[in-house]
Structure formats: structure tokens, C-alpha cells
Protein backbone atom coordinates (compact mmCIF):
# COMPACT_ATOMS: atom_id res chain seq x y z
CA UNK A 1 -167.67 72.46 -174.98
CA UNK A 2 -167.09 75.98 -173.62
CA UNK A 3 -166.99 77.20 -177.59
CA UNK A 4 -169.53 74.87 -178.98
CA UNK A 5 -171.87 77.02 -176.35
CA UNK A 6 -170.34 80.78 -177.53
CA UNK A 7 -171.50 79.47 -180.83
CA UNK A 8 -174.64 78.45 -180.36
CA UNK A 9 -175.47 81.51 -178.47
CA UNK A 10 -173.88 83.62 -181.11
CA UNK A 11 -175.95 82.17 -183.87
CA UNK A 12 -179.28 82.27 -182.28
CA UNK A 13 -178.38 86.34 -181.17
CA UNK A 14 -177.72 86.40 -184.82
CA UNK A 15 -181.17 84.91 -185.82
CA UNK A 16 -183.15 86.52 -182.72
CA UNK A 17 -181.95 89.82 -184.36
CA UNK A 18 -182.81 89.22 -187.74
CA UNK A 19 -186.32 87.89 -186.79
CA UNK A 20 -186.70 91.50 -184.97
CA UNK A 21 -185.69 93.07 -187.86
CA UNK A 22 -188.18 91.29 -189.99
CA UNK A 23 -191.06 91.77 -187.00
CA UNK A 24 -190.84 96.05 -187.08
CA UNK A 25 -193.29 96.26 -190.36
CA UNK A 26 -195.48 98.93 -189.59
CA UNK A 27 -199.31 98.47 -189.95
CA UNK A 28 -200.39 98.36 -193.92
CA UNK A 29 -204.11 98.10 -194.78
CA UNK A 30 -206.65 98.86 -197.40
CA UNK A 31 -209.81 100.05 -195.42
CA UNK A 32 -212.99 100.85 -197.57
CA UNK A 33 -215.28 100.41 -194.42
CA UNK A 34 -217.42 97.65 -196.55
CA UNK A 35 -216.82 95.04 -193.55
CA UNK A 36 -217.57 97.13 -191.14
CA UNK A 37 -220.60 96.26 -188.77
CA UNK A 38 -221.20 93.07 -190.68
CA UNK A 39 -221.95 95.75 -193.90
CA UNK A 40 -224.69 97.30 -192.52
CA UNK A 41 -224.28 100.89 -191.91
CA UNK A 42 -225.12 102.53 -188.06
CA UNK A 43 -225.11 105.73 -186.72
CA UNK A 44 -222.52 106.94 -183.70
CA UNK A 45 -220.39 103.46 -184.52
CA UNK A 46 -217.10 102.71 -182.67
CA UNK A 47 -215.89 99.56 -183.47
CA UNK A 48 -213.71 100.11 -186.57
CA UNK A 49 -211.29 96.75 -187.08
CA UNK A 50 -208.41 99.60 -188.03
CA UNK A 51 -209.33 102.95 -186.31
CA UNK A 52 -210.06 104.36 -182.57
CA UNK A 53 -212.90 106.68 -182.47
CA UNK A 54 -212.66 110.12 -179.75
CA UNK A 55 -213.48 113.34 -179.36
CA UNK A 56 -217.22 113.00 -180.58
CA UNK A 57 -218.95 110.44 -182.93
CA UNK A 58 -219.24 109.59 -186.93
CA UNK A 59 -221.62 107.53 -188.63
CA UNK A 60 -221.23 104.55 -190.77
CA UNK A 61 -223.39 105.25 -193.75
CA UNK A 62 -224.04 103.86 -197.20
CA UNK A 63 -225.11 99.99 -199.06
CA UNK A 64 -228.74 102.12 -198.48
CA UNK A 65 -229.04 103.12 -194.99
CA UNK A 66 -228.66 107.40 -195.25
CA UNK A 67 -226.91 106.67 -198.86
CA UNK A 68 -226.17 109.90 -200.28
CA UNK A 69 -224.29 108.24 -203.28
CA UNK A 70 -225.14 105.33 -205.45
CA UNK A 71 -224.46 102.03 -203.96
CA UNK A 72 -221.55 101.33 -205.67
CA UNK A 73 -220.03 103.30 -202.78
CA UNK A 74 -220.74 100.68 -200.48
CA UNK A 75 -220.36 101.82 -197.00
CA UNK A 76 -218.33 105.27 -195.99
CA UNK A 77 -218.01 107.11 -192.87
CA UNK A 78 -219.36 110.27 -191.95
CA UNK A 79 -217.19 112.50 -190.27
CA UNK A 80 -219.75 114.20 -188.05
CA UNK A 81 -221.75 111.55 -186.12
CA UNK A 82 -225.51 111.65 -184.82
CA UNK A 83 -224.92 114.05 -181.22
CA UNK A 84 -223.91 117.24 -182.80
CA UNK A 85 -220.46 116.66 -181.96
CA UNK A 86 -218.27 115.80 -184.78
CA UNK A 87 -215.39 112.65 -184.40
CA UNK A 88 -211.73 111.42 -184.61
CA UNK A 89 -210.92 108.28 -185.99
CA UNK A 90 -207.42 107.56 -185.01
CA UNK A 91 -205.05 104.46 -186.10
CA UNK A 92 -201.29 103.61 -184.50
CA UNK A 93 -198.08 103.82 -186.65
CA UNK A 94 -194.89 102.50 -186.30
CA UNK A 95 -191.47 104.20 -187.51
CA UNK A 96 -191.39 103.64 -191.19
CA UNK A 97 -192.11 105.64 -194.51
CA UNK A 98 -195.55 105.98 -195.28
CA UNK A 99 -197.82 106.36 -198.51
CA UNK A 100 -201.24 106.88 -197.53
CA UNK A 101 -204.10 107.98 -199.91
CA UNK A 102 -207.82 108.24 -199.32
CA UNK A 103 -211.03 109.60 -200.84
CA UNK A 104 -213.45 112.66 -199.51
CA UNK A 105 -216.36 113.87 -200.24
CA UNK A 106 -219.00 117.13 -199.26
CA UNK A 107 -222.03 115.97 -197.31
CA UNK A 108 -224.42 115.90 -200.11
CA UNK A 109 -227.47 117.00 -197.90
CA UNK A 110 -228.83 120.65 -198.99
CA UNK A 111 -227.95 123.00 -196.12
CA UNK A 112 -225.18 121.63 -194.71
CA UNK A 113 -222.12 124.26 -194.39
CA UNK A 114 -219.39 123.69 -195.25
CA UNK A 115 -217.37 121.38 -193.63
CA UNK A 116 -214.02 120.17 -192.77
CA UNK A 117 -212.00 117.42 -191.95
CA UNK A 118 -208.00 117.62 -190.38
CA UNK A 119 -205.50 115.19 -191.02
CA UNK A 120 -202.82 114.48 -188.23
CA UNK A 121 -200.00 113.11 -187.42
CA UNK A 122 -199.81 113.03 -183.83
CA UNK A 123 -200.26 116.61 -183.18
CA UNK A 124 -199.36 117.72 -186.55
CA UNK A 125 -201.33 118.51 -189.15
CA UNK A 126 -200.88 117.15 -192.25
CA UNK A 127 -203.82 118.52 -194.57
CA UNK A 128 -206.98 120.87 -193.61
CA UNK A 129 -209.47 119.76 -196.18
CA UNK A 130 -212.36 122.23 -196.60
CA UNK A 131 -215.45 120.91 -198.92
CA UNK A 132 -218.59 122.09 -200.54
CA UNK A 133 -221.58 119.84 -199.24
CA UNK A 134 -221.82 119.05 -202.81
CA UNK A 135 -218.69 118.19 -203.77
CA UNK A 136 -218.10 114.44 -204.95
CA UNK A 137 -215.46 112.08 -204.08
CA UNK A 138 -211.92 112.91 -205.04
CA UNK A 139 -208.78 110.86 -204.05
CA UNK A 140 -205.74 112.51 -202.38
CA UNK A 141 -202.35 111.21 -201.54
CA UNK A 142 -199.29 111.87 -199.51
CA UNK A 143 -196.14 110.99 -198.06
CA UNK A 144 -194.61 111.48 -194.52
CA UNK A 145 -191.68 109.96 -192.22
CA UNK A 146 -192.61 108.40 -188.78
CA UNK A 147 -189.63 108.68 -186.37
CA UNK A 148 -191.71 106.91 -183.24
CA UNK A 149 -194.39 105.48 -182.66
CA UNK A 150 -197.21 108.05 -183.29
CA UNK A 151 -200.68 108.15 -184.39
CA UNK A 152 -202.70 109.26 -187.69
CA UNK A 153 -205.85 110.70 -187.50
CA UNK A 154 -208.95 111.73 -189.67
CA UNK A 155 -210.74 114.69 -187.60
CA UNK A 156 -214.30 116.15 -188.56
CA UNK A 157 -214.85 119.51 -187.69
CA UNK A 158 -218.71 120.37 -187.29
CA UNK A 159 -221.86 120.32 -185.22
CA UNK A 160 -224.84 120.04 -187.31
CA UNK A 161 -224.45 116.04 -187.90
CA UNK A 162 -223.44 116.78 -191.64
CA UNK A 163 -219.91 115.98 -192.37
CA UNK A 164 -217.89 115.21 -195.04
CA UNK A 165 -217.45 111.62 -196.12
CA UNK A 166 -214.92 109.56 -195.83
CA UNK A 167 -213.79 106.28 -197.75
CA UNK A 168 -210.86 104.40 -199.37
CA UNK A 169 -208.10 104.53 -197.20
CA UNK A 170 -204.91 102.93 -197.94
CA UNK A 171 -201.81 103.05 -196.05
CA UNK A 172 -198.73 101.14 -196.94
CA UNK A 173 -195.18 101.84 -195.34
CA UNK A 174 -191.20 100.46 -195.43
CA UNK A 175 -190.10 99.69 -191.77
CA UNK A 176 -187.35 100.62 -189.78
CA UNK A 177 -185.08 98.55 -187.85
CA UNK A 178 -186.28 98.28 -184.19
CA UNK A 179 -183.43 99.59 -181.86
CA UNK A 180 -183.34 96.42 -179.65
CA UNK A 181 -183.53 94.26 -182.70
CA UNK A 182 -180.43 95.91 -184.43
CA UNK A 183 -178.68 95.64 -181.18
CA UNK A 184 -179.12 91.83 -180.96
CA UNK A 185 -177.96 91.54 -184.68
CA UNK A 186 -174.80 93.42 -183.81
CA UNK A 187 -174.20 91.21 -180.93
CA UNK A 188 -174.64 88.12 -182.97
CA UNK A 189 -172.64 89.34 -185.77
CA UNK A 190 -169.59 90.40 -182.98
CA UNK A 191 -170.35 87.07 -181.33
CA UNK A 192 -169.46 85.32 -184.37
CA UNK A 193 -166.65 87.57 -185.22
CA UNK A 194 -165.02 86.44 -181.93
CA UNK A 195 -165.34 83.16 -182.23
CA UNK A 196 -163.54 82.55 -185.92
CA UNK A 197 -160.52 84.93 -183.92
CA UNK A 198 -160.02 82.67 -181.71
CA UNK A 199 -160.44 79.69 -184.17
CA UNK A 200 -157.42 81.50 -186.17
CA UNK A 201 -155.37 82.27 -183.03
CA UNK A 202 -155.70 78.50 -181.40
């Protein structure tokens, strides 16, 4: 009785652990903003399904409502919102190696400076993209390594309520292991060990 018990508590360590294994995929999405708002672009809009929006405001923009590109775009966000104080949109990530790409573009309103938008890793910063207000879309791409839990963020640097334009983000990463979870799969796997030992030695 006493071993039937070790065994069943070493299997289902076992299987706990792989489970947690399995559950540490880090967050993967393709976000073109299309859904957003029921696809109907607003100005100062916080309510992004992937993103977290501080330090000022951007505008969701585009499908014909302030479209500076064809419609094709669909919708986009502008990285200076409507109160002179440009925004941070900010999404969580979870250890892993990470691909991300996205798509930026100048302004496209005659007069605007110049404008800017960081990208950040927690405090880090990955790129400083500077852009011509009439500059059109063009993709970028990069790598990085997440050792804890962190966040990334799209900043917009500005106060005239003319910022670059954002769209197309895709982020796609390879987990890895939870701590706790590769514990309990070590435990499981000694568990087992054990219990085959003493199999052998009765």
C-alpha cells in the first residue's frame, strides 16, 4: 500500500512538472490594431487587448477617421495622442527568446517635426527610431533574450499631437522552463528513481 502511494505521488510530481513546463510559453501575438475599438479609430484610446497605455496618450487612427494613408492600412496607432503629451504602450513578457518585428511610419501631416519613438525593454533601450513626417511605412526586426519577467514598450516622444505611426506588430518567442516547474519534474523523476531501487533491492 505504502509503495502503491510513493508511486502515485511520484507520477503525478512527474506530470505536474511537465504540465508547468508546457504552461511557461511566453505571450505570442500578431497585433495590427484592426480589432481595436470595434475597428473604428478614436483619439486618446486605452483599451488595447495586448498593450498598457502610460505616460501620456496615442490615438487610434486609420479605416478613414484622420487616415493619413490609404485604407488598406486599416487602423494604426499614433504615437503622440490628442493632449500634447505623447504615450507608452507597454505589453508583459515572460523569460523566453524573442523575435519581434513591427512597422513605422513619419506623421504624414505638413509641419510636424520630426519625431521619435523608443523601444524598451524594461528600462533598456532597444532602438531610438527618428523619422521624417513624411516618411512611409518600413518594417524592422529584432531579437533579444528575456531573463525575467519584464516589459516591452513602444514610447512616442513629442508634444505637438503629431507622432509617428505605428502598426504590424508581431512578437513570437521559445519559453523557458519555469523554476518551480523544473523543480517538480526533478522530484518526480527522483521519485521514480527511488522507487524501481527499492523494487531491485526487495
Amino acid at each position: 500500500m505504502k509503495k502503491n502511494l510513493v508511486a502515485i505521488m511520484a507520477i503525478g510530481m512527474l506530470i505536474f512538472g511537465l504540465f508547468g513546463v508546457a504552461q511557461a510559453a511566453p505571450i505570442t501575438f500578431n497585433d495590427n490594431f484592426d480589432t481595436e475599438n470595434s475597428g473604428v479609430g478614436i483619439l486618446n484610446y486605452n483599451k488595447f487587448q495586448n498593450w498598457t497605455v502610460s505616460d501620456g496618450t496615442v490615438d487610434l487612427i486609420g479605416n478613414g477617421y484622420f487616415e493619413w494613408f490609404n485604407k488598406e492600412h486599416g487602423l494604426y496607432v499614433d504615437m503622440d495622442g490628442s493632449t500634447g503629451n505623447a504615450g507608452k504602450i507597454s505589453t508583459n513578457l515572460t523569460p523566453g527568446n524573442y523575435s519581434l518585428s513591427y512597422s513605422l511610419a513619419g506623421s504624414q501631416r505638413t509641419g510636424s517635426q520630426n519625431d521619435s519613438v523608443i523601444v524598451s525593454l524594461g528600462n533598456t533601450t532597444l532602438i531610438n527610431h527618428n523619422m521624417a513626417y513624411n516618411e512611409g511605412f518600413q518594417t524592422y526586426t529584432t531579437t533579444f533574450l528575456v531573463d525575467s519577467e519584464t516589459t516591452l514598450s513602444f514610447e512616442g516622444l513629442g508634444n505637438d499631437n503629431m507622432g509617428l505611426l505605428l502598426d504590424n506588430v508581431v512578437l513570437s518567442g521559445t519559453p523557458t522552463p519555469v523554476p518551480a516547474a523544473v523543480w517538480l519534474l526533478g522530484s518526480g523523476l527522483a521519485g521514480l528513481v527511488a522507487l524501481r531501487r527499492k523494487k531491485r533491492d526487495a
